[in-house]
PDB file of N, CA and C in Angstrom:
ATOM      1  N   UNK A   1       0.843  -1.192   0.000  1.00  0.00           N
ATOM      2  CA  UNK A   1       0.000   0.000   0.000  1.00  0.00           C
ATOM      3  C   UNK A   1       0.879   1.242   0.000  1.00  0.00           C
ATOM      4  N   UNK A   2       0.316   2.689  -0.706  1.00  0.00           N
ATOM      5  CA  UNK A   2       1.061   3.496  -0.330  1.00  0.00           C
ATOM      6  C   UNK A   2       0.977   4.702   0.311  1.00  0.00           C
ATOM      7  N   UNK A   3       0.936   3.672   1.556  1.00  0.00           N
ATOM      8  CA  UNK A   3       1.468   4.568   3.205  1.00  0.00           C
ATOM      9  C   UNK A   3       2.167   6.108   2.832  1.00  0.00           C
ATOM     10  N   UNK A   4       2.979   5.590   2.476  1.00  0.00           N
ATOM     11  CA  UNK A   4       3.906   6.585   3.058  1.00  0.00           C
ATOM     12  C   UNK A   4       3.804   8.075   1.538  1.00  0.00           C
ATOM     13  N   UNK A   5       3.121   7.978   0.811  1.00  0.00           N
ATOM     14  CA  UNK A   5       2.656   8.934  -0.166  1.00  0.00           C
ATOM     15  C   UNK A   5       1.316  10.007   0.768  1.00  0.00           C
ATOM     16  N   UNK A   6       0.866   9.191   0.976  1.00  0.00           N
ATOM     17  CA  UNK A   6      -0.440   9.797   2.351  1.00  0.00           C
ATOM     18  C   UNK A   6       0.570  10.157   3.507  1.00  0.00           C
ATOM     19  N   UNK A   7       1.490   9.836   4.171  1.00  0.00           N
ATOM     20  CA  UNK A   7       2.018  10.592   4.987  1.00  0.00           C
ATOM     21  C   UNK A   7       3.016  11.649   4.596  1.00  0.00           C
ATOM     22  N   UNK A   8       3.470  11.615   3.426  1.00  0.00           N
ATOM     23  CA  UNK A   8       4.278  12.725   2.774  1.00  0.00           C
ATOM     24  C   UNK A   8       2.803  13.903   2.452  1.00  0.00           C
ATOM     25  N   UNK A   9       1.916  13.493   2.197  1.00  0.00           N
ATOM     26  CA  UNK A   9       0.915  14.792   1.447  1.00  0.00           C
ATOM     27  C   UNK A   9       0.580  15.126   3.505  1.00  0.00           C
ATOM     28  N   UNK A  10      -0.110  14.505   4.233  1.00  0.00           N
ATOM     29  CA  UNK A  10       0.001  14.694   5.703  1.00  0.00           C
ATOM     30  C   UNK A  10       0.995  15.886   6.444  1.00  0.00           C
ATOM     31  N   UNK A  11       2.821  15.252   5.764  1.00  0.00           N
ATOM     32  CA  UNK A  11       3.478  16.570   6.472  1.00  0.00           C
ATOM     33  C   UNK A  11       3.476  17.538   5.476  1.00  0.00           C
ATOM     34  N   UNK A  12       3.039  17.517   4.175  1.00  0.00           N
ATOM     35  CA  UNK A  12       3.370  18.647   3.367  1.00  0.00           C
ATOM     36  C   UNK A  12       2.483  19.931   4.033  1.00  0.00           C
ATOM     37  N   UNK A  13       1.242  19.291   5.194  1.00  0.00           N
ATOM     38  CA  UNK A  13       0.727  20.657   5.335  1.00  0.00           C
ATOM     39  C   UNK A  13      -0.189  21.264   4.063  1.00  0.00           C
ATOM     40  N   UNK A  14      -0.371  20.638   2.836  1.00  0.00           N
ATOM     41  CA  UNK A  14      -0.693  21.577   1.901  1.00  0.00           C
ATOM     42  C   UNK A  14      -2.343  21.814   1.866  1.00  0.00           C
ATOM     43  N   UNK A  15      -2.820  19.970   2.806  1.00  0.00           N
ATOM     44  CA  UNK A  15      -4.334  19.691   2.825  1.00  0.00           C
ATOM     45  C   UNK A  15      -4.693  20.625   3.730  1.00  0.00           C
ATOM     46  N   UNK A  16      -4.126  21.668   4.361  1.00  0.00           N
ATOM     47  CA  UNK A  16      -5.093  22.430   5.577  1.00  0.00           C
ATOM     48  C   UNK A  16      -5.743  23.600   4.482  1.00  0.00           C
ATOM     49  N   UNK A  17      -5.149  23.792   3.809  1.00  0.00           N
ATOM     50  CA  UNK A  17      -6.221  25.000   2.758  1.00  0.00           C
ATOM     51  C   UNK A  17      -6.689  24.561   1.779  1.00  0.00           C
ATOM     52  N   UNK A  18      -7.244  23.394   1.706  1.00  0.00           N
ATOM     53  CA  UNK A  18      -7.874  22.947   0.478  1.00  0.00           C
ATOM     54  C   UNK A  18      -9.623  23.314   0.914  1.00  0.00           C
ATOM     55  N   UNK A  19     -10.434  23.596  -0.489  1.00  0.00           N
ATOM     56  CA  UNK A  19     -11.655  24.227  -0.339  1.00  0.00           C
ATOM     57  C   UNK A  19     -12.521  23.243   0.480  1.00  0.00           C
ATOM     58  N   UNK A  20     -12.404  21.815   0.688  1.00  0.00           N
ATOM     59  CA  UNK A  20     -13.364  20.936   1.930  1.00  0.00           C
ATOM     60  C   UNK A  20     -13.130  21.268   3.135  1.00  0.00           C
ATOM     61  N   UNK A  21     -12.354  22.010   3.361  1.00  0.00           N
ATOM     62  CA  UNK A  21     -11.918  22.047   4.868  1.00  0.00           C
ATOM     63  C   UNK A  21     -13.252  22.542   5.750  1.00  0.00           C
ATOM     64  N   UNK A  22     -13.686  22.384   6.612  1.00  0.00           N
ATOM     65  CA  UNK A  22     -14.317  22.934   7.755  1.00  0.00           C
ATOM     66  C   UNK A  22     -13.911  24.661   7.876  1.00  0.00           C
ATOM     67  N   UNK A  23     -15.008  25.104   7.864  1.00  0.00           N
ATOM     68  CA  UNK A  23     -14.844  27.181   7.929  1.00  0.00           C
ATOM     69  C   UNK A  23     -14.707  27.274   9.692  1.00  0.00           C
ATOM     70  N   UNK A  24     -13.802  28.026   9.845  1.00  0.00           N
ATOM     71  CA  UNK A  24     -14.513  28.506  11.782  1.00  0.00           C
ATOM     72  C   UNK A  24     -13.971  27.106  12.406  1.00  0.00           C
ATOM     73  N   UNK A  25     -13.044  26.083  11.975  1.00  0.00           N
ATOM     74  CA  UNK A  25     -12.571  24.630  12.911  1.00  0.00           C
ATOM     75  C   UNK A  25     -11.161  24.790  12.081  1.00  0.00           C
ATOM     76  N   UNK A  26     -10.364  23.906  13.036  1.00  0.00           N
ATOM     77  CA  UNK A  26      -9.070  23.132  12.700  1.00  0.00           C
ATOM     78  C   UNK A  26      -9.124  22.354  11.541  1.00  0.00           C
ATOM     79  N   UNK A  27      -8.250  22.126  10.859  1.00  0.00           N
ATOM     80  CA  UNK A  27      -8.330  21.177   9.334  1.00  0.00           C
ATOM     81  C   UNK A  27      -8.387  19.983   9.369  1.00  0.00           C
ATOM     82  N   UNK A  28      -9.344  19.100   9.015  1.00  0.00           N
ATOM     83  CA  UNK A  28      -9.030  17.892   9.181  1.00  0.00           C
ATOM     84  C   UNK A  28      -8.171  16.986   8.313  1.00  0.00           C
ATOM     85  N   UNK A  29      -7.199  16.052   8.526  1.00  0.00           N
ATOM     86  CA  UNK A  29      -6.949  15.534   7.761  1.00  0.00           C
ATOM     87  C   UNK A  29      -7.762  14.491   7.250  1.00  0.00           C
ATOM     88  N   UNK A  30      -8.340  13.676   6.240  1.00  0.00           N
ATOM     89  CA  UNK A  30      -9.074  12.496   5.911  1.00  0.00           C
ATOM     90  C   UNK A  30      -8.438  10.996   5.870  1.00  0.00           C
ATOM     91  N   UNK A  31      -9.434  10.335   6.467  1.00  0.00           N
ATOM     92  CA  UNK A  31      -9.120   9.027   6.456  1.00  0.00           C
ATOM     93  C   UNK A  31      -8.871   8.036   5.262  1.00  0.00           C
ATOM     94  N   UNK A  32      -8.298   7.245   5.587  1.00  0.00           N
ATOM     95  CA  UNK A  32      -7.998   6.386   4.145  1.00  0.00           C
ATOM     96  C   UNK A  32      -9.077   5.270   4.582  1.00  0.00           C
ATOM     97  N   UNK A  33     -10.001   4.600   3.199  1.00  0.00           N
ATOM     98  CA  UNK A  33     -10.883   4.024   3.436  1.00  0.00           C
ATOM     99  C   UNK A  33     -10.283   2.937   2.930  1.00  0.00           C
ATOM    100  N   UNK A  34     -10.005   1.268   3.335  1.00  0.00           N
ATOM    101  CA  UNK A  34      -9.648   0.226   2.376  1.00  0.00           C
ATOM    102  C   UNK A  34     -11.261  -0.620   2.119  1.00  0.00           C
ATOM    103  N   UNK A  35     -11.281  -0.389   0.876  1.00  0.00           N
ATOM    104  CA  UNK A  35     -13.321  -2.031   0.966  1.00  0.00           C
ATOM    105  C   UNK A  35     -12.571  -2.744   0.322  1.00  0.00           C
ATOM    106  N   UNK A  36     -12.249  -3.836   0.773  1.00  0.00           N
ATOM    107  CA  UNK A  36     -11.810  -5.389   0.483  1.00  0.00           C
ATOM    108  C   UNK A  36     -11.720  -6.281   1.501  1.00  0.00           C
ATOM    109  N   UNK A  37     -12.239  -7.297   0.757  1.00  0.00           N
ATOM    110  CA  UNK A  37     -12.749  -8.737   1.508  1.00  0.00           C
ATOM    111  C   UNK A  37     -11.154  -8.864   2.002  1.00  0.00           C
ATOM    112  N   UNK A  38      -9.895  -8.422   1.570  1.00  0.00           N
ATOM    113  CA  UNK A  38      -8.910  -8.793   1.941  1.00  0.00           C
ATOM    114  C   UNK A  38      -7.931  -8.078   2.854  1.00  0.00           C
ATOM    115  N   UNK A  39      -7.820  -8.444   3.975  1.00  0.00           N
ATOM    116  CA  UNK A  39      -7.156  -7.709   5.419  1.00  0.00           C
ATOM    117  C   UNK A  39      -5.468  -7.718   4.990  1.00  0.00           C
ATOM    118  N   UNK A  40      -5.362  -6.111   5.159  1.00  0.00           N
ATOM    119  CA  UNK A  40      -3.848  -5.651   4.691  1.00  0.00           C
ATOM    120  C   UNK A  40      -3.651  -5.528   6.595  1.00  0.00           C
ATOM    121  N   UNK A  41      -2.267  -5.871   6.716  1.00  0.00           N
ATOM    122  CA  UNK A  41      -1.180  -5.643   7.077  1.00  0.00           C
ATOM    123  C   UNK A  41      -0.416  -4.049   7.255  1.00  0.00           C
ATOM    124  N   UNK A  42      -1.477  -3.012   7.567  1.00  0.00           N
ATOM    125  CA  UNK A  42      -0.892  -1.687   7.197  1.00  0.00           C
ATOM    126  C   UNK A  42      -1.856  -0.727   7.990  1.00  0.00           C
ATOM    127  N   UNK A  43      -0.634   0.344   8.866  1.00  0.00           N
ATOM    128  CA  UNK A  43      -0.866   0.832   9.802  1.00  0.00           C
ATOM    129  C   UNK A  43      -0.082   1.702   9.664  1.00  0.00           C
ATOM    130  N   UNK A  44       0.048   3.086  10.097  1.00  0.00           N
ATOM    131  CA  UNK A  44       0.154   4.613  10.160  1.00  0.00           C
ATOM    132  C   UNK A  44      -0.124   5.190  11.721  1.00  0.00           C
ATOM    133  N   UNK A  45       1.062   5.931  11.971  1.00  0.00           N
ATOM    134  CA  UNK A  45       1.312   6.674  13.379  1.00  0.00           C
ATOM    135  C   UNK A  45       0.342   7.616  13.433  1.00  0.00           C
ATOM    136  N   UNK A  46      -0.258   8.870  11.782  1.00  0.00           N
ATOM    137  CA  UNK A  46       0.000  10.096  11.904  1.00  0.00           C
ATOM    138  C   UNK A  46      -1.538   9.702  10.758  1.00  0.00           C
ATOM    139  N   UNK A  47      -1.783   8.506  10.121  1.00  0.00           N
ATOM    140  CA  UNK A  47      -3.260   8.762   9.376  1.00  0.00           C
ATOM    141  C   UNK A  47      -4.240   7.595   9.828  1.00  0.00           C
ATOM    142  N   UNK A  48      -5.752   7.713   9.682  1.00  0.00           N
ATOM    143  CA  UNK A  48      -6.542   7.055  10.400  1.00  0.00           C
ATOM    144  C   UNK A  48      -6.871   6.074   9.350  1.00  0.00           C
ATOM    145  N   UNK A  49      -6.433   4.864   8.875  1.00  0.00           N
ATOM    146  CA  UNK A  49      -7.160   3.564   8.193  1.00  0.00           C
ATOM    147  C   UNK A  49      -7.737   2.943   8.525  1.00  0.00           C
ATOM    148  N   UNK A  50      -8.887   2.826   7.521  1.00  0.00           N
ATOM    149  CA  UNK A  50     -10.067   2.152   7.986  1.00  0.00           C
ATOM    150  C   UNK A  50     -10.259   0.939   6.819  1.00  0.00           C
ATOM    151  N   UNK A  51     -10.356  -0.347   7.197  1.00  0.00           N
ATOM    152  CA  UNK A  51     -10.645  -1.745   6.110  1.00  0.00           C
ATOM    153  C   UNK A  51     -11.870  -2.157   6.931  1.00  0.00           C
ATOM    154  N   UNK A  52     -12.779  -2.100   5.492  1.00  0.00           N
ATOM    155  CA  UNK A  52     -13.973  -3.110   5.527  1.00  0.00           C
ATOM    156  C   UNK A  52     -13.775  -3.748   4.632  1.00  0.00           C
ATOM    157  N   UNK A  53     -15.096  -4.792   4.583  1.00  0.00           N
ATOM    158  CA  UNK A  53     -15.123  -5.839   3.584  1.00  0.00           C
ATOM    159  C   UNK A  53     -16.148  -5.060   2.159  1.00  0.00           C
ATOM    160  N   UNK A  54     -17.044  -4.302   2.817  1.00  0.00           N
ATOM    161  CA  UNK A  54     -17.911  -4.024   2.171  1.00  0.00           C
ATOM    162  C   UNK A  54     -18.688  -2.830   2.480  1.00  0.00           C
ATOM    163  N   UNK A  55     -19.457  -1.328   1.364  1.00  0.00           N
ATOM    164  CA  UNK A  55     -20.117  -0.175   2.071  1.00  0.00           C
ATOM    165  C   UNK A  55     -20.608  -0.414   2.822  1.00  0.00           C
ATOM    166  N   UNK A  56     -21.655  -1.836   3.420  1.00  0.00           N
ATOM    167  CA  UNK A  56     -22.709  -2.339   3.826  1.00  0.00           C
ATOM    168  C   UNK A  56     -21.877  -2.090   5.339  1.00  0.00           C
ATOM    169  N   UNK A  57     -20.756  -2.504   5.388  1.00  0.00           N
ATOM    170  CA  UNK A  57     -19.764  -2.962   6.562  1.00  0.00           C
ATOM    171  C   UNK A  57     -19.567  -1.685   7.129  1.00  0.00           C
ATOM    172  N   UNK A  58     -19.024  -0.718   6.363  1.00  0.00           N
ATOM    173  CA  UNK A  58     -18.599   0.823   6.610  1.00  0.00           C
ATOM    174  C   UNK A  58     -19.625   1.071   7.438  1.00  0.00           C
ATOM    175  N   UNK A  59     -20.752   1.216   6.898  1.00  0.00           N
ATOM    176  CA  UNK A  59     -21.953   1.804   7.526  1.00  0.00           C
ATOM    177  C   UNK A  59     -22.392   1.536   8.706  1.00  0.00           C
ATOM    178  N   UNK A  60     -22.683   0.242   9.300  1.00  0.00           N
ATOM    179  CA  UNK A  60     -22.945  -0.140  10.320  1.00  0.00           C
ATOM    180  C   UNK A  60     -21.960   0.170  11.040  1.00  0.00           C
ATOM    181  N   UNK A  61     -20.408   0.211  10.695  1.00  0.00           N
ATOM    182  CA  UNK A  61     -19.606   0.345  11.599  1.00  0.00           C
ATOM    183  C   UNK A  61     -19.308   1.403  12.705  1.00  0.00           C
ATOM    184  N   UNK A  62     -19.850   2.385  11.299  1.00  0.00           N
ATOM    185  CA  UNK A  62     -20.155   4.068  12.053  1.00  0.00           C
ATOM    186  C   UNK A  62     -21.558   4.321  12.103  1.00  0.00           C
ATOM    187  N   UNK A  63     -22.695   3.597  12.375  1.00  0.00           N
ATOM    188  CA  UNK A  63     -23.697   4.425  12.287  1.00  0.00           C
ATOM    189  C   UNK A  63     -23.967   4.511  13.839  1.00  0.00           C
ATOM    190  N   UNK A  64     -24.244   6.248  13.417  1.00  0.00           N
ATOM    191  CA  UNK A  64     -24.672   7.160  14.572  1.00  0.00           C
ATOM    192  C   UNK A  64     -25.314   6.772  15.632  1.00  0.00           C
ATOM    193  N   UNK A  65     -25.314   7.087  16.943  1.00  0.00           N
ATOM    194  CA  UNK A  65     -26.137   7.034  17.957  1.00  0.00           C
ATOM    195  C   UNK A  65     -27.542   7.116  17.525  1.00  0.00           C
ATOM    196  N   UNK A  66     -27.910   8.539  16.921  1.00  0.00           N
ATOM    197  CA  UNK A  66     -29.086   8.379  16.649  1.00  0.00           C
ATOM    198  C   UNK A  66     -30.160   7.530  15.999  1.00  0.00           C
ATOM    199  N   UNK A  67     -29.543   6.818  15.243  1.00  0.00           N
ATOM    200  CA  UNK A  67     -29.925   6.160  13.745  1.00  0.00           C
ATOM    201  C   UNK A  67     -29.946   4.666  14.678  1.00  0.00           C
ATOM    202  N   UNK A  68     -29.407   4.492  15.544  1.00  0.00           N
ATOM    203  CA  UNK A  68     -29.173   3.414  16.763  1.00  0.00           C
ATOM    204  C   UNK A  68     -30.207   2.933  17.100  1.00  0.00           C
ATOM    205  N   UNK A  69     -30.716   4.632  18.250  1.00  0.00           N
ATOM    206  CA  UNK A  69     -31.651   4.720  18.882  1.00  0.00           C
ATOM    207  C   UNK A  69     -33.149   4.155  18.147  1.00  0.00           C
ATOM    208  N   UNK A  70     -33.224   4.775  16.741  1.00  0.00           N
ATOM    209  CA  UNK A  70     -34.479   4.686  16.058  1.00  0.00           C
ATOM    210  C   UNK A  70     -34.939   3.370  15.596  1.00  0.00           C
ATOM    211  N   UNK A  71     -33.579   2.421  15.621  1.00  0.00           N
ATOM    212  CA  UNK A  71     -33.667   1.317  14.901  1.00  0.00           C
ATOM    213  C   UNK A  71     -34.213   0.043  16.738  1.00  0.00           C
ATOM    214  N   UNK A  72     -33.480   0.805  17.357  1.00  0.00           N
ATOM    215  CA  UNK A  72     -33.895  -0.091  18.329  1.00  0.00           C
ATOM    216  C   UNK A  72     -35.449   0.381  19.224  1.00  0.00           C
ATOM    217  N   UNK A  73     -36.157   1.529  19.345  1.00  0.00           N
ATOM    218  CA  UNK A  73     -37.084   2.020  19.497  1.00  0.00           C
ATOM    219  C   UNK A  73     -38.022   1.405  18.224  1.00  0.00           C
ATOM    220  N   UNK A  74     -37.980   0.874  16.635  1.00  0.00           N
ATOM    221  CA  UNK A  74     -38.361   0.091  15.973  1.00  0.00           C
ATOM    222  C   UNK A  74     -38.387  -1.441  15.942  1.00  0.00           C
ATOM    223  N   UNK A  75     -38.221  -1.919  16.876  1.00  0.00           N
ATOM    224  CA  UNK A  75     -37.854  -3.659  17.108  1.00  0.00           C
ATOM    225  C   UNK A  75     -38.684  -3.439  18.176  1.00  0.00           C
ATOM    226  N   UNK A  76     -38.065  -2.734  19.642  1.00  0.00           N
ATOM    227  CA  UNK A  76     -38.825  -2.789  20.880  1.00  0.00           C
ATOM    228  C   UNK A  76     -39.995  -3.026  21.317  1.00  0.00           C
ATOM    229  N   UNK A  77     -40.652  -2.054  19.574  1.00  0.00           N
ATOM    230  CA  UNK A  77     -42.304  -1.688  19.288  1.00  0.00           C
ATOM    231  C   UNK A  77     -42.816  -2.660  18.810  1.00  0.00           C
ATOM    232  N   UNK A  78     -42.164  -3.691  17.791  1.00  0.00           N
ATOM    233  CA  UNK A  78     -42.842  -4.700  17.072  1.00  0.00           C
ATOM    234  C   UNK A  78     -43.816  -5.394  17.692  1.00  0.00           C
ATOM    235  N   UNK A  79     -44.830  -6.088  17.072  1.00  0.00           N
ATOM    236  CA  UNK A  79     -46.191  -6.860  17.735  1.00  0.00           C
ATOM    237  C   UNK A  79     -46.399  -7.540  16.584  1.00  0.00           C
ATOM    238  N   UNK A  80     -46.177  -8.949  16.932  1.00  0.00           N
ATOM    239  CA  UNK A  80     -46.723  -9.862  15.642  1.00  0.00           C
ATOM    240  C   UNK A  80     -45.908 -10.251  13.943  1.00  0.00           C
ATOM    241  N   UNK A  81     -44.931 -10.030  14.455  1.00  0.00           N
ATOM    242  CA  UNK A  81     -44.088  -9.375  13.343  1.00  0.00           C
ATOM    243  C   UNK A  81     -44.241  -8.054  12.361  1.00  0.00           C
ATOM    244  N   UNK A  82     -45.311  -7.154  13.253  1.00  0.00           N
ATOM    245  CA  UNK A  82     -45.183  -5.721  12.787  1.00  0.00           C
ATOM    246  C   UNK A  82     -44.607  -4.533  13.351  1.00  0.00           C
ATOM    247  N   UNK A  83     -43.829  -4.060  12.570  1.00  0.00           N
ATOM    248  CA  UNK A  83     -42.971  -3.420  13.392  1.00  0.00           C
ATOM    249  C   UNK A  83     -43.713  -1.546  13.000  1.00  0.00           C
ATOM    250  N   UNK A  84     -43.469  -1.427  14.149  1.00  0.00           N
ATOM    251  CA  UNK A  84     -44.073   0.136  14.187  1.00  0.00           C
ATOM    252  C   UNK A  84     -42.617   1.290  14.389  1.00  0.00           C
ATOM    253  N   UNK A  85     -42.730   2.122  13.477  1.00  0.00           N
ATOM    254  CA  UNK A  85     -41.809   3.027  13.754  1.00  0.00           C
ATOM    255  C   UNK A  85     -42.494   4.448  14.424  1.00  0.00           C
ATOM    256  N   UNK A  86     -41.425   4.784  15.792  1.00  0.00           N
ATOM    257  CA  UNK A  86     -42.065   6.028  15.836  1.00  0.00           C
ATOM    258  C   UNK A  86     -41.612   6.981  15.840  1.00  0.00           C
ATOM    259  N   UNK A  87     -40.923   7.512  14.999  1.00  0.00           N
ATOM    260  CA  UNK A  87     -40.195   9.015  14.381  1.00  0.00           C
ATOM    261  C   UNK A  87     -41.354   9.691  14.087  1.00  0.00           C
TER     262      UNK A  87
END
């Protein structure tokens, strides 16, 4: 993988003024996303990698508190195998 091209653009400093940045916050740097069924061997001091297998995987991995809450307030409610949502 290439690590160390993402940590050269990292110290270049050049990503803090690029037009995505956050207005009124600190710059973020962005994460490297890997989707493959296949688990690399590769890790970084200074950038955040993330390997799934699949979007399906991503998603659940990070989904929100809120989106949590709604899904389990939707099961809780079920009766009969009908499930009632209450948003």
């Amino acid at each position: 993988m290439k690590v160390n091209l993402y940590e050269e653009f990292f110290f270049s400093d050049e990503w803090n003024d690029l037009h995505w940045q956050p207005e009124g916050r600190s710059p973020i740097f962005p994460s490297v996303i890997l989707i493959t069924p296949v688990r690399y061997a590769v890790t970084s001091e200074h950038i955040r990698i993330i390997q799934v297998s699949s979007i399906h995987e991503l998603m659940e991995k990070y989904k929100g508190p809120v989106k949590q809450q709604k899904e389990s307030r939707i099961k809780n409610n079920s009766s009969n195998g009908i499930k009632i949502n209450l948003t």
